[in-house]
C-alpha atoms as a PDB file:
ATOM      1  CA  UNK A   1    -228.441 -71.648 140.497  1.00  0.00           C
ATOM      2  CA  UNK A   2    -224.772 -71.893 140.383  1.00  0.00           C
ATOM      3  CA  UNK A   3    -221.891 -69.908 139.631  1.00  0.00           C
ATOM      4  CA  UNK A   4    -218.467 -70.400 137.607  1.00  0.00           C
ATOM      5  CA  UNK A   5    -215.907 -68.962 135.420  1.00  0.00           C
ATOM      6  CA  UNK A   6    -215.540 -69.599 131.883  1.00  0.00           C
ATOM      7  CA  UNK A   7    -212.979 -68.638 130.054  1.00  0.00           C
ATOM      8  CA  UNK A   8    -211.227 -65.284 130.955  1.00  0.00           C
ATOM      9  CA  UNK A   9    -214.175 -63.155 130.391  1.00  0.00           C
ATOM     10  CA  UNK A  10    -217.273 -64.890 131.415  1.00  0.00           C
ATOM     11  CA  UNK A  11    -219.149 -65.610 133.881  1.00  0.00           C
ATOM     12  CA  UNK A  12    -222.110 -69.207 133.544  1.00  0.00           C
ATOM     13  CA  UNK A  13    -224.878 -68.635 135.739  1.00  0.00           C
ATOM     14  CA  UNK A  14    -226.016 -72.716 135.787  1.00  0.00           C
ATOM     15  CA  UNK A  15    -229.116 -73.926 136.321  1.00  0.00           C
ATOM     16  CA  UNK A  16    -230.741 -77.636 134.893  1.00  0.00           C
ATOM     17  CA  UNK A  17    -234.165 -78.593 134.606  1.00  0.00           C
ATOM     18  CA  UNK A  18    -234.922 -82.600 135.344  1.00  0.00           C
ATOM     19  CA  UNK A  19    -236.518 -84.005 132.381  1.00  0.00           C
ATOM     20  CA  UNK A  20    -238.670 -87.597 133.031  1.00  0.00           C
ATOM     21  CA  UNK A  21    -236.812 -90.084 131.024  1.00  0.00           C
ATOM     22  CA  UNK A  22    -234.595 -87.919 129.239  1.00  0.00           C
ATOM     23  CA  UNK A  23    -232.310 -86.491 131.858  1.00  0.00           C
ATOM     24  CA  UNK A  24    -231.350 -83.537 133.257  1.00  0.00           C
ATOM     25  CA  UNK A  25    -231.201 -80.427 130.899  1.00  0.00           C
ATOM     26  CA  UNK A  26    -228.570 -77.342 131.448  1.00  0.00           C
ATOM     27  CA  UNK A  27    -229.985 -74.141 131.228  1.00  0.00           C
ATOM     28  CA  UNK A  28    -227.510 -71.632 131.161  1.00  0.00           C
ATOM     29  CA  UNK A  29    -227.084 -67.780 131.465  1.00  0.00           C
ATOM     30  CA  UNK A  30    -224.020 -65.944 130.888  1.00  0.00           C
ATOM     31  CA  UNK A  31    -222.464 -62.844 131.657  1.00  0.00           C
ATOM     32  CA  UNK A  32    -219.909 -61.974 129.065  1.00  0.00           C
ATOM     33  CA  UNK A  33    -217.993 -59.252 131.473  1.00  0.00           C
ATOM     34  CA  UNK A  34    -217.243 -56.656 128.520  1.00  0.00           C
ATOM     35  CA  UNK A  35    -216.899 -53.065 128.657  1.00  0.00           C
ATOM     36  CA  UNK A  36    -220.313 -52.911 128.288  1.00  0.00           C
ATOM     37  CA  UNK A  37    -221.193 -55.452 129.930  1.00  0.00           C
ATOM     38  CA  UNK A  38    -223.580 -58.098 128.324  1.00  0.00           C
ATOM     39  CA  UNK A  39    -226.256 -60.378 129.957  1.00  0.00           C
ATOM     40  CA  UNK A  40    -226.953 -63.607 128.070  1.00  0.00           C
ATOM     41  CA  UNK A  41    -230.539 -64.837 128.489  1.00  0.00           C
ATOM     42  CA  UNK A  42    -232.375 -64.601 131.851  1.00  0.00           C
ATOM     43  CA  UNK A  43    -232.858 -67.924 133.337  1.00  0.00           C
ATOM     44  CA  UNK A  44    -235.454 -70.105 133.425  1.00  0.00           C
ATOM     45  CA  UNK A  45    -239.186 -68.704 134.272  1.00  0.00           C
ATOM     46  CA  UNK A  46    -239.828 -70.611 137.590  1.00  0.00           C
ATOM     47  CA  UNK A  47    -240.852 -68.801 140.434  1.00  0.00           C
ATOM     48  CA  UNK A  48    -238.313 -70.644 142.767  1.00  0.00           C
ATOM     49  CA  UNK A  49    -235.492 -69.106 140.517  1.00  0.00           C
ATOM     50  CA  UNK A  50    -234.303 -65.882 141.417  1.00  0.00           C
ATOM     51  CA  UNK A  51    -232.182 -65.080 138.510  1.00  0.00           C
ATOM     52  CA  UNK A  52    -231.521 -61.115 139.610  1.00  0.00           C
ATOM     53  CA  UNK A  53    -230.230 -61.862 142.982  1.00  0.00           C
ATOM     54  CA  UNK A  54    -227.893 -64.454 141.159  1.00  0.00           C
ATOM     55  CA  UNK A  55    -226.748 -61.943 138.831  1.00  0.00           C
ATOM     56  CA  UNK A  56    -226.452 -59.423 141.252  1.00  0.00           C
ATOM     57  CA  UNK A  57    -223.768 -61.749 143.007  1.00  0.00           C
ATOM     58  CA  UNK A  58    -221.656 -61.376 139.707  1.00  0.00           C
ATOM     59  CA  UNK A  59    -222.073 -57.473 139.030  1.00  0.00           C
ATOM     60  CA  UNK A  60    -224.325 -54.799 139.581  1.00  0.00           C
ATOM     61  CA  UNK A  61    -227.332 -55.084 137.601  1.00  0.00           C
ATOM     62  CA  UNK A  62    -226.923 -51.128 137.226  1.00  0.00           C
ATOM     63  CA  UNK A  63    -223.631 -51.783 135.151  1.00  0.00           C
ATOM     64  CA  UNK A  64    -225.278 -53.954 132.800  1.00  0.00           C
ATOM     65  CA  UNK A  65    -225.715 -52.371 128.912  1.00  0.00           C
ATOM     66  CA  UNK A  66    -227.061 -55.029 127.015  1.00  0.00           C
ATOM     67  CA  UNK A  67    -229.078 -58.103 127.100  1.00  0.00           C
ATOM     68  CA  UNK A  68    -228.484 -60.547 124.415  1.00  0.00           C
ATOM     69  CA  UNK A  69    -231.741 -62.679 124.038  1.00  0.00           C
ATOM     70  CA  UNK A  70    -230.647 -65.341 122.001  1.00  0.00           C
ATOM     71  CA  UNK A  71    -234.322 -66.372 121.311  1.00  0.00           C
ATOM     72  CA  UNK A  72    -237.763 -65.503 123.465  1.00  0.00           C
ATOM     73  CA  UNK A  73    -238.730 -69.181 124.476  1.00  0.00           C
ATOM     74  CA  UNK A  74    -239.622 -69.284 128.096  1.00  0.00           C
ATOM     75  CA  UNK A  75    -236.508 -70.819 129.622  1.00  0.00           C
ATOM     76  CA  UNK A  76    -234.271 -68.015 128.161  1.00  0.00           C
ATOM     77  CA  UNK A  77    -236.554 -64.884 129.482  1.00  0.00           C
ATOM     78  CA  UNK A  78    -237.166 -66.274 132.922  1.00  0.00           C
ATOM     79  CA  UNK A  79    -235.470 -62.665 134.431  1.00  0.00           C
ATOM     80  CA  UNK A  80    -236.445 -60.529 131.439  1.00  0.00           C
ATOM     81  CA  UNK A  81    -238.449 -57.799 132.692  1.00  0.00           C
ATOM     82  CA  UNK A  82    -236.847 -57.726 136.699  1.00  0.00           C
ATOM     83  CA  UNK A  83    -233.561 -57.178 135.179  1.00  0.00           C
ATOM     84  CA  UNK A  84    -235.163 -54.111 132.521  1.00  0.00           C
ATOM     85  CA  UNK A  85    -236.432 -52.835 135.913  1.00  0.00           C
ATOM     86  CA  UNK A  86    -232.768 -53.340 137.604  1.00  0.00           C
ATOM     87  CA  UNK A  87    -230.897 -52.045 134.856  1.00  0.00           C
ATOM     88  CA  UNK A  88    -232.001 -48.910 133.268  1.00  0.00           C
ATOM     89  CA  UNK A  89    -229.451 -48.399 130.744  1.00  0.00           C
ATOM     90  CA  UNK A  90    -229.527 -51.853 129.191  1.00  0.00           C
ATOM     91  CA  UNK A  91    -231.318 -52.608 125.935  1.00  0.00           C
ATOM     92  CA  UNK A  92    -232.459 -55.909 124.451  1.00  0.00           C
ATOM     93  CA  UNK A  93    -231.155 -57.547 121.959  1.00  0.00           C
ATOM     94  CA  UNK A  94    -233.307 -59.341 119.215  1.00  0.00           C
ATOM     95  CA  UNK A  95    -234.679 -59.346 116.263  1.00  0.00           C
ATOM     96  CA  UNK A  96    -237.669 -58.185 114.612  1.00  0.00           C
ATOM     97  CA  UNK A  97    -239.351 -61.404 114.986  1.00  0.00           C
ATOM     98  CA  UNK A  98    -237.920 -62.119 118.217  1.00  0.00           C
ATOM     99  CA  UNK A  99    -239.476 -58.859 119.489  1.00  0.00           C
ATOM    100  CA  UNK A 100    -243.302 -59.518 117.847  1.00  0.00           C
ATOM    101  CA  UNK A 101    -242.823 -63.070 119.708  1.00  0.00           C
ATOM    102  CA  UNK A 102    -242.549 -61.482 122.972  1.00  0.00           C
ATOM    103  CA  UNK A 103    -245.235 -58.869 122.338  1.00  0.00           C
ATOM    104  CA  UNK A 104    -247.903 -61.646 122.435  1.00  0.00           C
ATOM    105  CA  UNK A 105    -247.225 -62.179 126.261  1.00  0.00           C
ATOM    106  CA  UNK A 106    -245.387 -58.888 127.521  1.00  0.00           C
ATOM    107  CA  UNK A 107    -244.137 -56.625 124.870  1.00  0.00           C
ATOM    108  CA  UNK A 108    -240.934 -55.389 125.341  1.00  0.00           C
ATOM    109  CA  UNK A 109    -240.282 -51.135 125.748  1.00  0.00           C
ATOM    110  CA  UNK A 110    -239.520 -50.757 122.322  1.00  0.00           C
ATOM    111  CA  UNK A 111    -236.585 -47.737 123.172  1.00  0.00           C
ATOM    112  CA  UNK A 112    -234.972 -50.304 124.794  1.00  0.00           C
ATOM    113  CA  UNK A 113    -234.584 -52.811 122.019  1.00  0.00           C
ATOM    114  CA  UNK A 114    -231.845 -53.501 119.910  1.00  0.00           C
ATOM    115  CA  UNK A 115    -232.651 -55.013 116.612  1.00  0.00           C
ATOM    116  CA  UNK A 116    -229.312 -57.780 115.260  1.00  0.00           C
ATOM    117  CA  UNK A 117    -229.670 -59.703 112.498  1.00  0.00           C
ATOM    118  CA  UNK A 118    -227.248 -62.856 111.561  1.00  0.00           C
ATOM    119  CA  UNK A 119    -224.352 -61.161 109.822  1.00  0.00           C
ATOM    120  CA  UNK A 120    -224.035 -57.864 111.914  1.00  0.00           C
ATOM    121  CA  UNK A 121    -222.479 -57.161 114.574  1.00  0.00           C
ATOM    122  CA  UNK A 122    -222.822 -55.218 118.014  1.00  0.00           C
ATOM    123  CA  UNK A 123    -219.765 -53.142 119.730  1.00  0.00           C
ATOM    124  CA  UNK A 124    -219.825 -53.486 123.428  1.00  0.00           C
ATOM    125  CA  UNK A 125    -216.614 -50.796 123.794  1.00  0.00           C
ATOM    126  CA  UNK A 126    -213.973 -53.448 123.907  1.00  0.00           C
ATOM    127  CA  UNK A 127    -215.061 -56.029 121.194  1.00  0.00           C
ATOM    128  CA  UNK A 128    -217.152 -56.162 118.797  1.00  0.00           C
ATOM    129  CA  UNK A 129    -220.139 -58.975 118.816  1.00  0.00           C
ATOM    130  CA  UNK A 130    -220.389 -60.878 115.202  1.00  0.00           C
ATOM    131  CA  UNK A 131    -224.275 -62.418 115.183  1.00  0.00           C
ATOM    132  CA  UNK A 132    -225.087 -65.359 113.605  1.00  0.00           C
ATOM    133  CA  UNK A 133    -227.492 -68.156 113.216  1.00  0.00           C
ATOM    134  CA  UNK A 134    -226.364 -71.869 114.499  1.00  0.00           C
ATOM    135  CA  UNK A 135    -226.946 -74.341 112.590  1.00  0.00           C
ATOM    136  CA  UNK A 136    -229.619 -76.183 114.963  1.00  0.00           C
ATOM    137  CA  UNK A 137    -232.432 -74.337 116.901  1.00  0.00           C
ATOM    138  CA  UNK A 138    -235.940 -74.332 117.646  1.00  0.00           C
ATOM    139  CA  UNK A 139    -237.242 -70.757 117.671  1.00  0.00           C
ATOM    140  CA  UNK A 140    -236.751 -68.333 113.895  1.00  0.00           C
ATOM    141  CA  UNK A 141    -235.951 -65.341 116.150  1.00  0.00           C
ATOM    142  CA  UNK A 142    -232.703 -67.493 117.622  1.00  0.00           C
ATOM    143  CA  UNK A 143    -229.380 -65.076 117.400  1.00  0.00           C
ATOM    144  CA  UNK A 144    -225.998 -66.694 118.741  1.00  0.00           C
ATOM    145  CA  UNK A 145    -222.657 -64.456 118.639  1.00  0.00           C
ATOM    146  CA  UNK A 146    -218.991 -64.634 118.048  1.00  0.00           C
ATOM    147  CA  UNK A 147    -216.187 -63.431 120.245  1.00  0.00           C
ATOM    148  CA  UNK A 148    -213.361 -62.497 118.359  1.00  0.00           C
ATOM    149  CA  UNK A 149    -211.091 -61.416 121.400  1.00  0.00           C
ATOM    150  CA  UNK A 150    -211.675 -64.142 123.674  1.00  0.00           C
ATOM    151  CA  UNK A 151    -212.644 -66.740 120.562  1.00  0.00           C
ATOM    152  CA  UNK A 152    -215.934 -67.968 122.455  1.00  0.00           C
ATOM    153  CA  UNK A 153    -218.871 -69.008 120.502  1.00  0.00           C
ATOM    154  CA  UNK A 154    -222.248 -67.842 122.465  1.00  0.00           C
ATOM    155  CA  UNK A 155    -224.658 -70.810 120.414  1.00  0.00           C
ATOM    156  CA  UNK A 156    -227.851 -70.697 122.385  1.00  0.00           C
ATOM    157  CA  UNK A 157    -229.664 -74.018 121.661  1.00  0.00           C
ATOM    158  CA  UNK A 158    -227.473 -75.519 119.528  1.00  0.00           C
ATOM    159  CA  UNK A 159    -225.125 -78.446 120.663  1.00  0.00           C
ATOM    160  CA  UNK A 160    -227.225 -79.045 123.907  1.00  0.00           C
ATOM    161  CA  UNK A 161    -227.549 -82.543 125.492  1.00  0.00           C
ATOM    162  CA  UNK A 162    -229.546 -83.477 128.432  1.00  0.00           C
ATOM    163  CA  UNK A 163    -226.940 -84.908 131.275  1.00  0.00           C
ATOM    164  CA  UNK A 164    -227.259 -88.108 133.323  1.00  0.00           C
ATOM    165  CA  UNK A 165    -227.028 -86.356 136.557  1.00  0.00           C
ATOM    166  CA  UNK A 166    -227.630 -82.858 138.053  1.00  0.00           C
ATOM    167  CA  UNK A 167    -223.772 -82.977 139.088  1.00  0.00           C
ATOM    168  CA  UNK A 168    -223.023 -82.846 135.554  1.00  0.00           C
ATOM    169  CA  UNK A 169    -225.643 -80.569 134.165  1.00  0.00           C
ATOM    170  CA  UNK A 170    -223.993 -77.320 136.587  1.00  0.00           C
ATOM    171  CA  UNK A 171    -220.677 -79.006 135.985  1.00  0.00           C
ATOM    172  CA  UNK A 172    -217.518 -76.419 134.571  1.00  0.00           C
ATOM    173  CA  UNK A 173    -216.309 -78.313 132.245  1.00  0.00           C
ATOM    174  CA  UNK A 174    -218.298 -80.811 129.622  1.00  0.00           C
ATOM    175  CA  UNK A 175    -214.978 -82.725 128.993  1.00  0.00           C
ATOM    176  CA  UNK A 176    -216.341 -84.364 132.453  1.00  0.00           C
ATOM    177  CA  UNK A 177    -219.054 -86.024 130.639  1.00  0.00           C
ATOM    178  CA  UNK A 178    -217.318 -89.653 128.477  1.00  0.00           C
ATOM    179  CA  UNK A 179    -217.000 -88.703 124.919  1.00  0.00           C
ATOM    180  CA  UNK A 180    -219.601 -91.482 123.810  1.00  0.00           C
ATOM    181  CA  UNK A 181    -222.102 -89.913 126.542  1.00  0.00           C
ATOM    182  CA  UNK A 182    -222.156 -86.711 125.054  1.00  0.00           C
ATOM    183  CA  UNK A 183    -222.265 -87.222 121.444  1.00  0.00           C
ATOM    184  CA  UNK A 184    -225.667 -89.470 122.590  1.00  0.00           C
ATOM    185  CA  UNK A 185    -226.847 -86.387 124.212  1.00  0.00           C
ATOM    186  CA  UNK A 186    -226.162 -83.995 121.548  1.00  0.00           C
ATOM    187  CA  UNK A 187    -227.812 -86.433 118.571  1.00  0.00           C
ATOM    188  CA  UNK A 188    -231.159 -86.464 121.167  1.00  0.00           C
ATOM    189  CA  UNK A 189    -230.863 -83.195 121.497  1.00  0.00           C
ATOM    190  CA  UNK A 190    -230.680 -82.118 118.126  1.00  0.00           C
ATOM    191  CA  UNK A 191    -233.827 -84.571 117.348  1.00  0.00           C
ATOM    192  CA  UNK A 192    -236.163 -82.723 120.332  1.00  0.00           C
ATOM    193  CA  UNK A 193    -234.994 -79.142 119.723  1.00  0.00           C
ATOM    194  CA  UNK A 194    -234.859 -79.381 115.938  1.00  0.00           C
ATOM    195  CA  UNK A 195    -236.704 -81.758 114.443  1.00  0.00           C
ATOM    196  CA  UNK A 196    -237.106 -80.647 110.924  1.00  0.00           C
ATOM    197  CA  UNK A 197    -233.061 -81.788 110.644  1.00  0.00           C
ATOM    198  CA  UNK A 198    -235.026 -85.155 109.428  1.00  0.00           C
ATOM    199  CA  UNK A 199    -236.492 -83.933 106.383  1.00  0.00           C
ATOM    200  CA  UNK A 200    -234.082 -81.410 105.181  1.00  0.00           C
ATOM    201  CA  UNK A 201    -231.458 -81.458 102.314  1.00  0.00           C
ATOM    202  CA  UNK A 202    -228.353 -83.407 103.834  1.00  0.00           C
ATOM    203  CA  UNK A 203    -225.807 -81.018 101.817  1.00  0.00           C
ATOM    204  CA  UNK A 204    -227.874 -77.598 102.588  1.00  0.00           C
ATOM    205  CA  UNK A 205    -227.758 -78.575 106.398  1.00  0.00           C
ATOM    206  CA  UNK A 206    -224.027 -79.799 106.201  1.00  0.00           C
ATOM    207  CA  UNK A 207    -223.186 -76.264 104.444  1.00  0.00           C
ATOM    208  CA  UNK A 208    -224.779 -74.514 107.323  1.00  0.00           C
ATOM    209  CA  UNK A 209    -222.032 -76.498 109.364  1.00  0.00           C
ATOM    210  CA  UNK A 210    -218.987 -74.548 107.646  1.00  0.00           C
ATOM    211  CA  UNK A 211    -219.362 -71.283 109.081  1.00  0.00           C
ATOM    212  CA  UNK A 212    -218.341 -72.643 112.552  1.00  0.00           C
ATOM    213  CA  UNK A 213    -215.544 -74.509 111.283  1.00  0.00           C
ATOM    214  CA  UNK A 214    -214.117 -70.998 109.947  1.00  0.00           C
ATOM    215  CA  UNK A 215    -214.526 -69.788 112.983  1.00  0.00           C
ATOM    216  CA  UNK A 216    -212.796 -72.090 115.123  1.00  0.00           C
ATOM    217  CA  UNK A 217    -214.081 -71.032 118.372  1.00  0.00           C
ATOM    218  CA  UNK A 218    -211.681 -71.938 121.329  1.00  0.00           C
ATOM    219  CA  UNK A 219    -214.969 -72.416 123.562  1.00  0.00           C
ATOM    220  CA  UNK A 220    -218.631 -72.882 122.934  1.00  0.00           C
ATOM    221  CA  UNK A 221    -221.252 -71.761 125.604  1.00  0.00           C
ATOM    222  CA  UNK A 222    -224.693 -73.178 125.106  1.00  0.00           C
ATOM    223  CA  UNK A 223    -227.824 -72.718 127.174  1.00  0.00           C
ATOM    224  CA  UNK A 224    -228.754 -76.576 127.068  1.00  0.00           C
ATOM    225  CA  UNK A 225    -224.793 -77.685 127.514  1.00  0.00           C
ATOM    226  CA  UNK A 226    -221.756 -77.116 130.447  1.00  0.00           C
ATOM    227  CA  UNK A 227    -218.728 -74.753 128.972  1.00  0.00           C
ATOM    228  CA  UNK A 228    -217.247 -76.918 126.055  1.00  0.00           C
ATOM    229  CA  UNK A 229    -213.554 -75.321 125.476  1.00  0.00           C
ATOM    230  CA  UNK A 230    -211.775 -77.190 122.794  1.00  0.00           C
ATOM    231  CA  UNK A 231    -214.521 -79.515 121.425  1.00  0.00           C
ATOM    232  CA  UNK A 232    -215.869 -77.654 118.498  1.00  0.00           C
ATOM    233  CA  UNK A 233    -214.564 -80.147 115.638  1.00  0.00           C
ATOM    234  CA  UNK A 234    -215.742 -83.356 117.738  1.00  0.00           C
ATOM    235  CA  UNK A 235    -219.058 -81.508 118.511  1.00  0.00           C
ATOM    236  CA  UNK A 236    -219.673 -80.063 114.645  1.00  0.00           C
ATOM    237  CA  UNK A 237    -218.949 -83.778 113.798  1.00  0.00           C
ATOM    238  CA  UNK A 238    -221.369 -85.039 115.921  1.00  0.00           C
ATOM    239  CA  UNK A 239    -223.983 -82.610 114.381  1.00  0.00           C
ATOM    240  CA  UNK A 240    -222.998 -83.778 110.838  1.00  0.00           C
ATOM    241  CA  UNK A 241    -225.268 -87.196 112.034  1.00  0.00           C
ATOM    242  CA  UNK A 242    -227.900 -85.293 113.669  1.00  0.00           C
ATOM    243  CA  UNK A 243    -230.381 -85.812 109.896  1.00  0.00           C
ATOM    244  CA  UNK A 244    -229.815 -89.386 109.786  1.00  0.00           C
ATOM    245  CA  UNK A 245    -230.338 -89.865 113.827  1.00  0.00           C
ATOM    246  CA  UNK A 246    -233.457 -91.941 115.155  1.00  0.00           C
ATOM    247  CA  UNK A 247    -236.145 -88.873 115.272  1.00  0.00           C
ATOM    248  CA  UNK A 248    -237.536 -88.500 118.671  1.00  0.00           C
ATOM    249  CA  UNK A 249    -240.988 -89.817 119.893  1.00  0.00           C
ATOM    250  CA  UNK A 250    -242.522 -88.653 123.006  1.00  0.00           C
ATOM    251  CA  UNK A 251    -244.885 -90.378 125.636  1.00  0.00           C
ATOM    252  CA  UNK A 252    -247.753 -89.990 124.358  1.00  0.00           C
ATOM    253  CA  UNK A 253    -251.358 -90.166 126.780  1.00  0.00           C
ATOM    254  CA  UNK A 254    -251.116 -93.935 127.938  1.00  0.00           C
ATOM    255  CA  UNK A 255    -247.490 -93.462 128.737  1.00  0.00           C
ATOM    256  CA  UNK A 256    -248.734 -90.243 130.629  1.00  0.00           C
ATOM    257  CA  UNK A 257    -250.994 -91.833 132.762  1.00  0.00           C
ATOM    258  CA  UNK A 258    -248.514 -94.412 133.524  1.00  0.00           C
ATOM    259  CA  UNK A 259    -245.868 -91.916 135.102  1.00  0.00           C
ATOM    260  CA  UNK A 260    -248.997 -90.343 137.049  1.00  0.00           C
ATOM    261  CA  UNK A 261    -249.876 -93.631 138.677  1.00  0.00           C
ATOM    262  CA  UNK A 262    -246.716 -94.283 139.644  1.00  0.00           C
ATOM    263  CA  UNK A 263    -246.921 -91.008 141.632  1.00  0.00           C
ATOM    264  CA  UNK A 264    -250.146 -91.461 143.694  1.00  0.00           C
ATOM    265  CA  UNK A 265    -250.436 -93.310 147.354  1.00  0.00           C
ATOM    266  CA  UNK A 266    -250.215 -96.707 147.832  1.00  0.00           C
ATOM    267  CA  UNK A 267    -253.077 -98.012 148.711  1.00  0.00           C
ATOM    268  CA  UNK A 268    -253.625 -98.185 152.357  1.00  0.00           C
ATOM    269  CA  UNK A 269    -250.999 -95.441 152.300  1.00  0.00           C
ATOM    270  CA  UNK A 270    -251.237 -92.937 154.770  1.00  0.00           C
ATOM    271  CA  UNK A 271    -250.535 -90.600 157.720  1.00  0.00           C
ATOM    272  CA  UNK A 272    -250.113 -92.154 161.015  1.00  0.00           C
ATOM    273  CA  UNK A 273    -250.630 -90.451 164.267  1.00  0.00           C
END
């Protein structure tokens, strides 16, 4: 994992995952360094990732008060339960659902939860948090939240795009990757994460769109995405195509054993003395 600023008040902990003929997927935490300060999502859940001794190179896991799960899929709980251990005062934040969804593995201490629905809010003792639902994700429990002091959009899935190279994927800045590049990325994105965008109603999806064009973030911090500051209108654009975008098809078994060939011995391959 690496580390780097975003905007003036948080920190990205960056990580990537390489995906076979896709790319190579950012997967983000953050540490939004408030009074209370806020952990969002744990990492991925790889046991070569030590997300709490990363963290614990940006603050004191004892300092942190809240956890902001922006949904409980598997590469956004990675350092869940060693960071509960680490940091006794924190709570989680969910939802209902998003707490039931986690029970079915590892329920969470339920003293230590903190139920946020779209349209509330959390105060962290300098700010106050505004929840919301993006328009694009792949998991009903997903949360994202609102910034008003530092205008930074926290969107968890939505606007992601797998990068062409691991440089970029842990990069600072998206505006590295060529404008044509990205919107690509996002539109596959959005067809792999969120693939009921294809059989939705065009104007109900595009109305979901509007609330993030009120809000005019400054920057937008996705898992699945490097920092984005000043791209929202280009990237909501890009998202107004994401129904009408080629819907994504996987390998399927044949294609499977193809990439699994390619990976054994040669023949007459083999150790020499």
């Amino acid at each position: 994992m690496s580390i780097h600023k975003a905007g003036r008040d948080t920190t990205v902990l960056s990580d990537y995952l390489e995906v076979p003929g896709i790319g190579f997927l950012p997967v983000n935490a953050f540490v939004l360094h408030a009074l209370e300060p806020v952990v969002v999502d744990t990492g991925l859940s790889l046991a070569d990732r030590d997300f709490l001794n990363t963290l614990g190179s940006v603050l004191d896991p004892v300092d942190v008060r809240w956890i902001w799960l922006t949904h409980p899929d598997r590469d956004h709980t990675g350092g869940l339960f060693d960071l509960l251990a680490a940091a006794p005062k924190a709570r989680v934040v969910t939802t209902f659902i998003g707490a039931g969804i986690m029970s079915t593995e590892r329920p969470l201490p339920l003293d230590r939860v903190c139920l946020v629905n779209p349209g509330q809010t959390l105060d962290v003792g300098d700010r106050v948090l505004r929840a919301f639902r993006p328009p694009l994700f792949d998991n009903p429990a997903t949360v994202g939240f609102y910034d008003d002091r530092t205008a930074t959009c926290f969107s968890s899935d939505c606007f992601g795009a797998p990068m062409p190279s691991a440089e970029l994927a842990v990069a600072d800045d998206v505006g590295a990757v060529p404008a044509e590049d990205l919107r690509g990325g996002q539109l596959l994105w959005a067809t792999v994460d969120s693939p009921w965008v294809h059989a939705v109603d065009r104007d109900k999806y595009l109305a979901t769109l509007q609330p993030l064009r009120t809000m005019a973030p400054d920057l937008v911090l996705c898992t699945h995405l490097p920092p984005a500051p000043g791209l929202t209108p280009q990237m909501l654009d890009t998202l107004t195509e994401a129904p009408g975008a080629d819907p994504f098809v996987g390998p399927d078994q044949h294609a499977l054993e193809q990439m699994l060939a390619g990976f054994e011995p040669a023949a007459g391959a083999g150790s020499r003395a």
